[in-house]
PDB file of N, CA and C in Angstrom:
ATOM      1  N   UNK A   1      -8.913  11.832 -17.445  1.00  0.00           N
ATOM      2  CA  UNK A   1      -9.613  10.865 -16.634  1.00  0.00           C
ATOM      3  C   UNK A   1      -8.959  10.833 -15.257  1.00  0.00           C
ATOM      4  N   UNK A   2      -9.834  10.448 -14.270  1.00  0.00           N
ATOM      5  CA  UNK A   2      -9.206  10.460 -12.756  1.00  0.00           C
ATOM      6  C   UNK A   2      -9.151   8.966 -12.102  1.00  0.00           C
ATOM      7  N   UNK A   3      -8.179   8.776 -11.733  1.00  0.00           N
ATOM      8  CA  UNK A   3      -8.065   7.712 -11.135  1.00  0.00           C
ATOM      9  C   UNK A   3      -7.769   7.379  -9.972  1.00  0.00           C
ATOM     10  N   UNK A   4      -8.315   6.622  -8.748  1.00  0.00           N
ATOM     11  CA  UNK A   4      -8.394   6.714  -7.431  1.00  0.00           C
ATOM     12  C   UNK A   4      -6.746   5.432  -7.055  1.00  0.00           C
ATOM     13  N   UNK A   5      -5.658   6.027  -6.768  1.00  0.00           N
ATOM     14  CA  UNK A   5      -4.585   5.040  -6.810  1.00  0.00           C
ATOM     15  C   UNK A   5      -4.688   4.281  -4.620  1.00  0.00           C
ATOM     16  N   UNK A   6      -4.150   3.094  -4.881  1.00  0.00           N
ATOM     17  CA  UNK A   6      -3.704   2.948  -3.247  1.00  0.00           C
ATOM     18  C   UNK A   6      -2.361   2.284  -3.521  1.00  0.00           C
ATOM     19  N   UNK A   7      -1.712   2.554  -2.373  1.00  0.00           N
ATOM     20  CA  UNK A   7      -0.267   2.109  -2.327  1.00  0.00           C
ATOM     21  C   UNK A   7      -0.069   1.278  -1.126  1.00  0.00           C
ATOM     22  N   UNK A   8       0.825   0.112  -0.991  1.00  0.00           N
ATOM     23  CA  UNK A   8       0.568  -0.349  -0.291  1.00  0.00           C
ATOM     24  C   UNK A   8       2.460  -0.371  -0.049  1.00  0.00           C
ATOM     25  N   UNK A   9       2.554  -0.376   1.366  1.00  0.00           N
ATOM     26  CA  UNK A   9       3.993  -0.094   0.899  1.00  0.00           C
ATOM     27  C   UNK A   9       4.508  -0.907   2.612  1.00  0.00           C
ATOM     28  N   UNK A  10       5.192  -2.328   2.027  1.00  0.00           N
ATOM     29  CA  UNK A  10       5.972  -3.457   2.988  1.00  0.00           C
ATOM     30  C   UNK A  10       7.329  -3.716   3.585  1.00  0.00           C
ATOM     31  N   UNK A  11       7.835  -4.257   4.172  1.00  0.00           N
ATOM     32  CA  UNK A  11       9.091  -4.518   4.518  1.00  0.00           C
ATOM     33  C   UNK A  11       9.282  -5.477   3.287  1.00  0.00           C
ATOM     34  N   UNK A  12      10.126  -5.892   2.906  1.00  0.00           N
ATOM     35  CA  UNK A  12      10.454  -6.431   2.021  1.00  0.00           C
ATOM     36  C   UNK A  12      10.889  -8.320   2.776  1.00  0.00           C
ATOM     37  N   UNK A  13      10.343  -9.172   2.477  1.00  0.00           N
ATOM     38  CA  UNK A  13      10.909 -10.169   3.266  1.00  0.00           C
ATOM     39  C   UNK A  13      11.966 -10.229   3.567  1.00  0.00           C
ATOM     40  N   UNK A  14      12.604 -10.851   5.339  1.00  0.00           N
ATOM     41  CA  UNK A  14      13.605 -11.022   5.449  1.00  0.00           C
ATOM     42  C   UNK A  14      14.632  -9.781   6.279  1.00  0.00           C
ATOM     43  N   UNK A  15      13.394  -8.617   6.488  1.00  0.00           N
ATOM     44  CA  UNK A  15      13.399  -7.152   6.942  1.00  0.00           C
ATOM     45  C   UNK A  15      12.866  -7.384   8.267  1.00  0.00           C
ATOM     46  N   UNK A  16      13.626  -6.772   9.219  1.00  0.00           N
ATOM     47  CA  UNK A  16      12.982  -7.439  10.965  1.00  0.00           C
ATOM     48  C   UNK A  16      11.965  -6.518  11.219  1.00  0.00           C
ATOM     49  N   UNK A  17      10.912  -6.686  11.466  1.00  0.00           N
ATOM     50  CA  UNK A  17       9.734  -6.279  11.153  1.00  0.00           C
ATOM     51  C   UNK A  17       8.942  -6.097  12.999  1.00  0.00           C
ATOM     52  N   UNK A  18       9.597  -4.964  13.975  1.00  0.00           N
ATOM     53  CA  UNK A  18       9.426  -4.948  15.150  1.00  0.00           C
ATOM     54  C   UNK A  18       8.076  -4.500  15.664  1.00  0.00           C
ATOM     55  N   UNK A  19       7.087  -4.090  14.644  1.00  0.00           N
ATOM     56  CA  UNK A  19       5.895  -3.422  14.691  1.00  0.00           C
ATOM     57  C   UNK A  19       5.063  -4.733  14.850  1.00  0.00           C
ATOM     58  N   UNK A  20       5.213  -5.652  13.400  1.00  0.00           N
ATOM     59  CA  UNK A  20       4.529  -6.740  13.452  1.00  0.00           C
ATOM     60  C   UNK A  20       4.673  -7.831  14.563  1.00  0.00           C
ATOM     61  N   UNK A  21       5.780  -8.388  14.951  1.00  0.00           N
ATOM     62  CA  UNK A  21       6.310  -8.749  15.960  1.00  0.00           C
ATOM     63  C   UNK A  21       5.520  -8.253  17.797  1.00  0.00           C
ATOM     64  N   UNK A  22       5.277  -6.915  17.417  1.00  0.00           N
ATOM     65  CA  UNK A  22       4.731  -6.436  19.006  1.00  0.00           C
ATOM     66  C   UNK A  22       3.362  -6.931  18.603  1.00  0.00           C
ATOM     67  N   UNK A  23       2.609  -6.525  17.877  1.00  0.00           N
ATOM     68  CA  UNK A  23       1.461  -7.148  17.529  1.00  0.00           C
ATOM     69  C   UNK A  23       1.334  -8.137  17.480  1.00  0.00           C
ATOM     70  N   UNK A  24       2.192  -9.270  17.009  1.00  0.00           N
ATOM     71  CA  UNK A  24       1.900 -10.560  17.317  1.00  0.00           C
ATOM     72  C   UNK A  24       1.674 -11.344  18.036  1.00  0.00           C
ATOM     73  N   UNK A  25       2.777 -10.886  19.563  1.00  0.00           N
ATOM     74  CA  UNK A  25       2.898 -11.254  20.969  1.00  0.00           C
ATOM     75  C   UNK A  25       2.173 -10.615  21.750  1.00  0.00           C
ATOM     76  N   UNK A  26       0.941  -9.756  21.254  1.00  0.00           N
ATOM     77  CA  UNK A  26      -0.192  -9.040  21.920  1.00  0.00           C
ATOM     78  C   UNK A  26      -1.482 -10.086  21.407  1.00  0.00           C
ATOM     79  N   UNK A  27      -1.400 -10.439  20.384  1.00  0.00           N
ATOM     80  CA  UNK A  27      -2.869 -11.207  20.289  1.00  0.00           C
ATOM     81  C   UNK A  27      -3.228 -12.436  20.676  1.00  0.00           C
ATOM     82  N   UNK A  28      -2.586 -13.535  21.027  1.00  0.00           N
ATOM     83  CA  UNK A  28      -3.194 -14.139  22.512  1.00  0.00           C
ATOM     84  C   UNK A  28      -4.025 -13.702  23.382  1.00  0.00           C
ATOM     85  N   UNK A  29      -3.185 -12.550  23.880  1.00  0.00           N
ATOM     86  CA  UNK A  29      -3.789 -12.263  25.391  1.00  0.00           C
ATOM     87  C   UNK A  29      -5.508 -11.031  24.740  1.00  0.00           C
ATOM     88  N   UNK A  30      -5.822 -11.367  23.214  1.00  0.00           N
ATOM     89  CA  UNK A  30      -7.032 -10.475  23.164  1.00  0.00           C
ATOM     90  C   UNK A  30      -7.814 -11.929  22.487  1.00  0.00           C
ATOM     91  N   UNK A  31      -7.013 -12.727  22.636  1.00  0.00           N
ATOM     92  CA  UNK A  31      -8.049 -14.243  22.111  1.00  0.00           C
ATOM     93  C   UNK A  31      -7.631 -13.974  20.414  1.00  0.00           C
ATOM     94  N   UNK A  32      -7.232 -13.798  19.689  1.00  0.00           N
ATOM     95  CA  UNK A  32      -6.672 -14.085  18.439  1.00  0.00           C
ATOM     96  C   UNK A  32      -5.199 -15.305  18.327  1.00  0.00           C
ATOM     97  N   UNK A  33      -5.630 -16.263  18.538  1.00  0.00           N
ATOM     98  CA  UNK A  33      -4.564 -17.342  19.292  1.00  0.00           C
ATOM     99  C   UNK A  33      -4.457 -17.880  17.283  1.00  0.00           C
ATOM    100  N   UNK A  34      -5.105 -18.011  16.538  1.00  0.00           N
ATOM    101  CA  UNK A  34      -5.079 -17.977  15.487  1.00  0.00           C
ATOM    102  C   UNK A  34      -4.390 -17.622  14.167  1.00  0.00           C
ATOM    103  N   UNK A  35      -3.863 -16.078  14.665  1.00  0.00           N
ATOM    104  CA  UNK A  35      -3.508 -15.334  14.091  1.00  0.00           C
ATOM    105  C   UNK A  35      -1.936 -15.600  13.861  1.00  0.00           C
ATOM    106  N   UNK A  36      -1.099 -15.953  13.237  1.00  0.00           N
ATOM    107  CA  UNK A  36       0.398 -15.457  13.052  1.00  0.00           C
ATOM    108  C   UNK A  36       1.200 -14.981  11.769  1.00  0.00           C
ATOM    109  N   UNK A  37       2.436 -14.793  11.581  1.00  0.00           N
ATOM    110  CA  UNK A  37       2.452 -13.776  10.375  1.00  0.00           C
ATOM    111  C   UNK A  37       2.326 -12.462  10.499  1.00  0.00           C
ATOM    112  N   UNK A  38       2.846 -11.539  11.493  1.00  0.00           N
ATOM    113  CA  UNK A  38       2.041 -10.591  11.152  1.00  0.00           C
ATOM    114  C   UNK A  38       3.078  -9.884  11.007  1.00  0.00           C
ATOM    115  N   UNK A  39       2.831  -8.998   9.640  1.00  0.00           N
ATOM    116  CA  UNK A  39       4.168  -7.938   9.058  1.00  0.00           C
ATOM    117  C   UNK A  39       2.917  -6.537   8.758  1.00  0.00           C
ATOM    118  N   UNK A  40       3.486  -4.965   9.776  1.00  0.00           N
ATOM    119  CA  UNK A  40       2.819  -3.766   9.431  1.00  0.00           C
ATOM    120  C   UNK A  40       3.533  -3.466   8.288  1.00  0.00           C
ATOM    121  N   UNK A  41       2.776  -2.182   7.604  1.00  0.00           N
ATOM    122  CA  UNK A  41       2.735  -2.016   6.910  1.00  0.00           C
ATOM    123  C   UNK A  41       2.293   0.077   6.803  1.00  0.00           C
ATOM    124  N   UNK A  42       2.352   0.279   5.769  1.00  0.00           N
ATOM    125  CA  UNK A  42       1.210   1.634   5.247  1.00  0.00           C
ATOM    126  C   UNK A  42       0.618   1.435   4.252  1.00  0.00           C
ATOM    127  N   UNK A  43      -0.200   2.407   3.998  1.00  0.00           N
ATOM    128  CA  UNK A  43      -1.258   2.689   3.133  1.00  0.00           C
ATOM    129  C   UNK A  43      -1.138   3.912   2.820  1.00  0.00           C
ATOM    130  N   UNK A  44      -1.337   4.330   1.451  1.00  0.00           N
ATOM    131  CA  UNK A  44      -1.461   5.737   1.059  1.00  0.00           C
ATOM    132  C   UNK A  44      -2.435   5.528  -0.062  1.00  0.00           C
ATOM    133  N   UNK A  45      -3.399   6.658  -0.369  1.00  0.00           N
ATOM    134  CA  UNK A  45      -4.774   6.573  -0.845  1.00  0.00           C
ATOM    135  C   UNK A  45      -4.406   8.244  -1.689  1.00  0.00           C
ATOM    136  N   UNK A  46      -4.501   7.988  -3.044  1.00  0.00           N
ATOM    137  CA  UNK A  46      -4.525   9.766  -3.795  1.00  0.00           C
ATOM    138  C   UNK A  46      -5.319   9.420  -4.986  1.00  0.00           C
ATOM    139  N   UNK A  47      -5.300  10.801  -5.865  1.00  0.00           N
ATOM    140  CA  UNK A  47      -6.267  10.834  -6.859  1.00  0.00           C
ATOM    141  C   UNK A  47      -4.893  11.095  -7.772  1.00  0.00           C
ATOM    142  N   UNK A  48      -5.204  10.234  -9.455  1.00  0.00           N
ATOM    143  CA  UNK A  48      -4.551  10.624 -10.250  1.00  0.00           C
ATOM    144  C   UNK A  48      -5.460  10.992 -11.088  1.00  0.00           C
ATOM    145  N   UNK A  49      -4.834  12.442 -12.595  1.00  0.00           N
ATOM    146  CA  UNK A  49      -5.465  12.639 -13.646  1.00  0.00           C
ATOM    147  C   UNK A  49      -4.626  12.094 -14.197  1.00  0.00           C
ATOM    148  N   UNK A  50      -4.979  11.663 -15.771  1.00  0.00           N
ATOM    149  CA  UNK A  50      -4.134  10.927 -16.444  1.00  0.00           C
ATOM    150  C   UNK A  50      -5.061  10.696 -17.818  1.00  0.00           C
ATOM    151  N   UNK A  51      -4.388  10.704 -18.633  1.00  0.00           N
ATOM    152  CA  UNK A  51      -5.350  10.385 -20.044  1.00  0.00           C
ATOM    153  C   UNK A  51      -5.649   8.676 -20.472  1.00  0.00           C
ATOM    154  N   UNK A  52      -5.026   8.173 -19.607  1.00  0.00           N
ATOM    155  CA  UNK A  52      -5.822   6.571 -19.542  1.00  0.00           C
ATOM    156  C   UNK A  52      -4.375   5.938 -18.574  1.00  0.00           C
ATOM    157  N   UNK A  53      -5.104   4.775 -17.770  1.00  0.00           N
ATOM    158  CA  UNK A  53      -4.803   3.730 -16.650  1.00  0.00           C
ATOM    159  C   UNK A  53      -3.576   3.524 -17.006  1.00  0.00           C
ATOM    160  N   UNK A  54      -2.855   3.141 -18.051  1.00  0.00           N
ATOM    161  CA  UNK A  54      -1.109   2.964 -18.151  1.00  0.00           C
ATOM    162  C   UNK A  54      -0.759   4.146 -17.562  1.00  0.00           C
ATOM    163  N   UNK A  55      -0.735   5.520 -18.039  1.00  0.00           N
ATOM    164  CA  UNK A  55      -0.081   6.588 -17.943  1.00  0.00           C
ATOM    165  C   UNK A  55       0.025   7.112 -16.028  1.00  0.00           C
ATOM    166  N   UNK A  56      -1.370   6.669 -15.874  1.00  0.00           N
ATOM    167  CA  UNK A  56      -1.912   6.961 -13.960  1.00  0.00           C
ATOM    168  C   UNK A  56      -1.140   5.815 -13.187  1.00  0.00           C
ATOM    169  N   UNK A  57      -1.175   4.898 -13.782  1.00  0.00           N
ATOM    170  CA  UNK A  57      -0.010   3.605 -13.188  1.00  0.00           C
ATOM    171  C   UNK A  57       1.297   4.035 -13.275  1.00  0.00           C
ATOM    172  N   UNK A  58       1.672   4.818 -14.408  1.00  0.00           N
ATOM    173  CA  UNK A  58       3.005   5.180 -13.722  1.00  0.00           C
ATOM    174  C   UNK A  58       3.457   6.077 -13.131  1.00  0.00           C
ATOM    175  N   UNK A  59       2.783   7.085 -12.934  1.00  0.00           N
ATOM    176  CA  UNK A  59       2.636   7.746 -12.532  1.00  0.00           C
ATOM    177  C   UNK A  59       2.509   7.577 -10.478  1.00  0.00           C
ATOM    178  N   UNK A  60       1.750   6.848 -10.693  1.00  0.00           N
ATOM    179  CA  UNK A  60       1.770   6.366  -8.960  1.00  0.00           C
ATOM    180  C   UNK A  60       2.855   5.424  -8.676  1.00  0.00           C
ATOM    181  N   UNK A  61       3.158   4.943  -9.953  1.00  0.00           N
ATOM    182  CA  UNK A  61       4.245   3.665  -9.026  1.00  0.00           C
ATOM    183  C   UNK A  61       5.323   4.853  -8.921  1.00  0.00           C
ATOM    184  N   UNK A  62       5.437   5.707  -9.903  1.00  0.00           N
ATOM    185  CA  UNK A  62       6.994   6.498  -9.911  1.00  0.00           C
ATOM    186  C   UNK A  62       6.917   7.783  -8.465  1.00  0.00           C
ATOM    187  N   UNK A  63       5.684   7.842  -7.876  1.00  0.00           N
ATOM    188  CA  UNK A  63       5.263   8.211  -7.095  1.00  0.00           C
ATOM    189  C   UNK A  63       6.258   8.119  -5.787  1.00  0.00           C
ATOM    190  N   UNK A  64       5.431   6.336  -5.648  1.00  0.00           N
ATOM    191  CA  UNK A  64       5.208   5.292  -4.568  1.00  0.00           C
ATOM    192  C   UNK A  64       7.120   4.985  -4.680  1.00  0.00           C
ATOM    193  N   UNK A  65       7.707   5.077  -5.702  1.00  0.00           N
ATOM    194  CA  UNK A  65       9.437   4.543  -5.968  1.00  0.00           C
ATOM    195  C   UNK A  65      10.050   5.711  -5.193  1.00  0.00           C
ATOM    196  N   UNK A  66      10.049   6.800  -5.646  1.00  0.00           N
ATOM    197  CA  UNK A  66      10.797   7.955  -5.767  1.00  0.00           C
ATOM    198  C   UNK A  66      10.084   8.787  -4.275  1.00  0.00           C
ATOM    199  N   UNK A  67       8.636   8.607  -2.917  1.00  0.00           N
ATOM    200  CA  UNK A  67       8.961   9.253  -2.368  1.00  0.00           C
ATOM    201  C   UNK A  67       8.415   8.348  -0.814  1.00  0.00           C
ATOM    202  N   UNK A  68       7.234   7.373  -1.404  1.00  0.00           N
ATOM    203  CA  UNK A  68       6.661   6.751  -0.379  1.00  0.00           C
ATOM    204  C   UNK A  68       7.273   5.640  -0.111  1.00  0.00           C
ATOM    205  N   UNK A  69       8.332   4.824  -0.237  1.00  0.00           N
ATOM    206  CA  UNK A  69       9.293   3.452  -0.167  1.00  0.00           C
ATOM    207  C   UNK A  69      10.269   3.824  -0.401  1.00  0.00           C
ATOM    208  N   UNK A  70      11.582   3.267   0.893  1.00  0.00           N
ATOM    209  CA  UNK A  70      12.894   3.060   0.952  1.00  0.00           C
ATOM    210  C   UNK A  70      12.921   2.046   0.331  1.00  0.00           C
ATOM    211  N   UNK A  71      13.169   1.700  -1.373  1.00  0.00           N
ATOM    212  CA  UNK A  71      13.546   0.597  -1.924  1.00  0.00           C
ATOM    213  C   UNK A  71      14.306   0.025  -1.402  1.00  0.00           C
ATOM    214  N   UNK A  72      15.297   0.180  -0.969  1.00  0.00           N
ATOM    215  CA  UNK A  72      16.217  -0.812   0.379  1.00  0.00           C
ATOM    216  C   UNK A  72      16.147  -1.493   0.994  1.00  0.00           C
ATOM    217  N   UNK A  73      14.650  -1.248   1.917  1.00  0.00           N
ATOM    218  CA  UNK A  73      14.419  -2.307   2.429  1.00  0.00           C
ATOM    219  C   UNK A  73      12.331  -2.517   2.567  1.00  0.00           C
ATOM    220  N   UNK A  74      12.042  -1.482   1.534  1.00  0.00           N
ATOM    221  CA  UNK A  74      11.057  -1.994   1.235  1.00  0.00           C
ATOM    222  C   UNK A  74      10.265  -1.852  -0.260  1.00  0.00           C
ATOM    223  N   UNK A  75       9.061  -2.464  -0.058  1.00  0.00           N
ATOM    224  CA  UNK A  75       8.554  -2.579  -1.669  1.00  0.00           C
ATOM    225  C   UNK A  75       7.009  -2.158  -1.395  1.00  0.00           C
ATOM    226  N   UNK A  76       6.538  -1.620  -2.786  1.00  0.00           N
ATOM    227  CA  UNK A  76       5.136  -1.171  -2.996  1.00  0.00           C
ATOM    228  C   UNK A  76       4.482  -2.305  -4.001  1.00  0.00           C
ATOM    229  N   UNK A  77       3.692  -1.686  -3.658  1.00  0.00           N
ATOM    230  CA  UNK A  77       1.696  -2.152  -4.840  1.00  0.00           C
ATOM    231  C   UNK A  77       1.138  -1.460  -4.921  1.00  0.00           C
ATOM    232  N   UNK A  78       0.935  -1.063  -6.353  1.00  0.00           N
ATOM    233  CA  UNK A  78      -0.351   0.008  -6.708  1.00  0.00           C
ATOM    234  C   UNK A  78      -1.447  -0.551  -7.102  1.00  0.00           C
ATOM    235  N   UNK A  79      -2.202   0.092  -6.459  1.00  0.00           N
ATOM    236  CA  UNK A  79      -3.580  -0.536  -7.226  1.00  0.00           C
ATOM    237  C   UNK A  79      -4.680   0.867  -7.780  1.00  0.00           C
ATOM    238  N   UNK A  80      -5.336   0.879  -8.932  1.00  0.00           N
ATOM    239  CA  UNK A  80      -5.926   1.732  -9.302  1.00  0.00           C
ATOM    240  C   UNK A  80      -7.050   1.122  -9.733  1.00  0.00           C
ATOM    241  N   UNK A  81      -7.839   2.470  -9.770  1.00  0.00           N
ATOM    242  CA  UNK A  81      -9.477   2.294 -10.131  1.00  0.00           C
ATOM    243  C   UNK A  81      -9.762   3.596 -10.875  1.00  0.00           C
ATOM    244  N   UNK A  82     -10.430   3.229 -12.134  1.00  0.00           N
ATOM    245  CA  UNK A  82     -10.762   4.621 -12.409  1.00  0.00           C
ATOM    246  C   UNK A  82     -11.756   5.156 -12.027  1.00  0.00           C
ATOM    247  N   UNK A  83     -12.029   6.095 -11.657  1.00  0.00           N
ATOM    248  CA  UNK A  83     -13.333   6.861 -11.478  1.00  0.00           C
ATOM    249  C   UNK A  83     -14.408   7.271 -12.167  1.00  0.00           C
ATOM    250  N   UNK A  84     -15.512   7.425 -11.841  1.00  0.00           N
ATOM    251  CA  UNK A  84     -16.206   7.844 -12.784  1.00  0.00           C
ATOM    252  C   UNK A  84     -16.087   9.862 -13.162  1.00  0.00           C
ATOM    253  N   UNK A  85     -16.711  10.273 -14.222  1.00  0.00           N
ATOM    254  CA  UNK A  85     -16.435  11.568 -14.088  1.00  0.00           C
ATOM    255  C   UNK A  85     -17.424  12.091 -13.301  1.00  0.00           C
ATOM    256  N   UNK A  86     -17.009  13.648 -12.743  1.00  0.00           N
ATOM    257  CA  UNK A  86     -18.240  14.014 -11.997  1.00  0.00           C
ATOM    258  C   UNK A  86     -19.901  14.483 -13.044  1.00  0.00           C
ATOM    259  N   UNK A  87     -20.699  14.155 -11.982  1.00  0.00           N
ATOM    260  CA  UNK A  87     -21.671  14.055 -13.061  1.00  0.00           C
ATOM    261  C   UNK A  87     -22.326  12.613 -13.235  1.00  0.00           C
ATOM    262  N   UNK A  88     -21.586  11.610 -13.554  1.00  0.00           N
ATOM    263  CA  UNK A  88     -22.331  10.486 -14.156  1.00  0.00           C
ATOM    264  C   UNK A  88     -22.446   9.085 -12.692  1.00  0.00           C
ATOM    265  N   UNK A  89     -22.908   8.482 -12.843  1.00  0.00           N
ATOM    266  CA  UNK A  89     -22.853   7.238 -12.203  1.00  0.00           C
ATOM    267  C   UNK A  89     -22.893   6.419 -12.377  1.00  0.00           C
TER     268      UNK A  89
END
């Protein structure tokens, strides 16, 4: 079975966060006076095979541990969906 994984991968609170920070002190001046909080981030988007959703979950988190996050000073979220097979809808 195939499964469509996303990773979401953060500073970990408490991590000085200079990306979010420039962005923050930019949105005033575009009228987002609203907006605060703001911590960047990535995204990573892949396909897992896997013989069912436990096995594809670990598979991405051991992924997302071991190449996409400096556990140090940051942390992931996987999220999965399975797919349908090709062929059906």
């Amino acid at each position: 079975m195939r499964f469509a994984a996303r990773v979401e991968v953060r500073l970990r609170p408490g991590i000085a966060d200079p990306e979010g920070v420039t962005i923050e002190r930019a949105l005033p001046a575009l009228g987002f006076d609203d907006v605060c909080e703001v911590r960047a981030g990535r995204c990573f988007r892949f396909e897992v095979d896997a013989a069912d959703g436990a096995m594809a979950r670990r598979r991405a988190e051991d992924l997302a541990h071991r190449l996409l996050t400096n556990p140090v000073i940051e942390r992931s979220e996987v999220e999965l969906i399975a797919l349908a097979p090709v062929g059906e809808h």
